[in-house]
Protein backbone atom coordinates (compact mmCIF):
# COMPACT_ATOMS: atom_id res chain seq x y z
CA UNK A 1 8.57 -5.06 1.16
CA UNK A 2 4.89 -3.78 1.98
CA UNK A 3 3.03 -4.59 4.96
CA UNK A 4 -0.76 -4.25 4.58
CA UNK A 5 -3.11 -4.79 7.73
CA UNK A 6 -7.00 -4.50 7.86
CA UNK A 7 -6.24 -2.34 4.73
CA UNK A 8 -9.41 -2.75 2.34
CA UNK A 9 -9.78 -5.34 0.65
CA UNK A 10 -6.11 -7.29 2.56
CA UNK A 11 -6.61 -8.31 5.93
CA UNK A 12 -2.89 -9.31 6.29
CA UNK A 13 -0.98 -8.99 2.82
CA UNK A 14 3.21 -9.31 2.21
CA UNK A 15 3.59 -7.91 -0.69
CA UNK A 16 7.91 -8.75 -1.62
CA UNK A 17 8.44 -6.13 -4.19
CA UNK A 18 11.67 -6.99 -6.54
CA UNK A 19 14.46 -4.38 -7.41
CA UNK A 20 12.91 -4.00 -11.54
CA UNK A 21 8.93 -4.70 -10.60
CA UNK A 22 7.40 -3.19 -13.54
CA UNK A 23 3.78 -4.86 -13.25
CA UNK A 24 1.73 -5.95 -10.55
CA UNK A 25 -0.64 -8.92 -11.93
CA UNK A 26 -3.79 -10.31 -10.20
CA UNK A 27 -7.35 -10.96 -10.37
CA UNK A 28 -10.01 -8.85 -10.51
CA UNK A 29 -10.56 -7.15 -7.08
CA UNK A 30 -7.23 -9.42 -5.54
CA UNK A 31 -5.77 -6.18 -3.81
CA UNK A 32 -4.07 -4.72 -6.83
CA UNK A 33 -5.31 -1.51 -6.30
CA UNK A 34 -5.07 -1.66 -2.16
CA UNK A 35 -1.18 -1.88 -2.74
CA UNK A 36 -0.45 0.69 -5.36
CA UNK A 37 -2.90 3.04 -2.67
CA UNK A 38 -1.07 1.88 0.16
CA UNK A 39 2.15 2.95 -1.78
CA UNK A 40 1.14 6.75 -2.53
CA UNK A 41 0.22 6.62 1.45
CA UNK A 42 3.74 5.72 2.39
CA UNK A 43 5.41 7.83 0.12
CA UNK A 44 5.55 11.87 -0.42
CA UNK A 45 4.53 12.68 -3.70
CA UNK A 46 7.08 14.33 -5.80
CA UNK A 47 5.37 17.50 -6.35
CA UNK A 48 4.28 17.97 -2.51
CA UNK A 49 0.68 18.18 -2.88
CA UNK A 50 -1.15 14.86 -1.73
CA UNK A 51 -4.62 13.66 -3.40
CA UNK A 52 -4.74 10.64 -0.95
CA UNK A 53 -5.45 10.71 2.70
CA UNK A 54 -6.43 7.28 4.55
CA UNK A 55 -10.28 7.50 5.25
CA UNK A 56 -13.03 5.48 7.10
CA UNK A 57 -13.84 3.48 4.10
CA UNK A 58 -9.94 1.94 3.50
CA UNK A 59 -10.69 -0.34 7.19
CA UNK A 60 -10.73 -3.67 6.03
CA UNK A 61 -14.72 -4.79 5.61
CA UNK A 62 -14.40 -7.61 8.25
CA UNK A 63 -12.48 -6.01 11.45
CA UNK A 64 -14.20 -2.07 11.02
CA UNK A 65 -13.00 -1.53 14.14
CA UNK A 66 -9.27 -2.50 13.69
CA UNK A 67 -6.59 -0.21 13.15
CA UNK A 68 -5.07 -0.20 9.95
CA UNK A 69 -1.13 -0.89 9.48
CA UNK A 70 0.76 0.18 6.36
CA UNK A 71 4.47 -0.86 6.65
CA UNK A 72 6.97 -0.37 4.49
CA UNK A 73 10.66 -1.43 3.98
CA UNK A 74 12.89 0.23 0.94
CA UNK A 75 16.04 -0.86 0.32
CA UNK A 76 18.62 -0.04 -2.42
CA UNK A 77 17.75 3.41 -2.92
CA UNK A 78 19.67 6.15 -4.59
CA UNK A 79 19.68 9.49 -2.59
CA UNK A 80 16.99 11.23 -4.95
CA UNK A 81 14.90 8.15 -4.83
């Protein structure tokens, strides 16, 4: 599960992600990007070296002076995942 709050373009956004997910489908500018950003911000990347830092501009447009929440539940895992 993935929790998005006053994250760009998802002012309050579930997002109920299924053991096999292998596509995320939506309209054009429905979030799709948003969630796979808010992923690589609640993970570590693999290698150790991050490319994405939460700036200014990821506040969602209507509340700029909200905090943003990114919440995230994993279940299921294997140790190396």
């Amino acid at each position: 599960m993935l929790r998005l709050q006053n994250f760009r373009s998802c002012a309050d956004t579930t997002v109920h992600l299924e053991k096999n997910l292998k596509i995320l489908v939506g309209e054009n500018n429905g979030g799709k990007t948003s969630v796979l950003d808010a992923l690589r911000l609640r993970t570590s990347p693999s290698d150790g070296r991050r490319t994405r830092y939460l700036e200014v501009r990821d506040v969602h447009r209507d509340t700029p002076d909200a905090s943003v929440c990114i919440e995230a539940r994993y279940e299921e895992l294997s140790p190396t995942q």
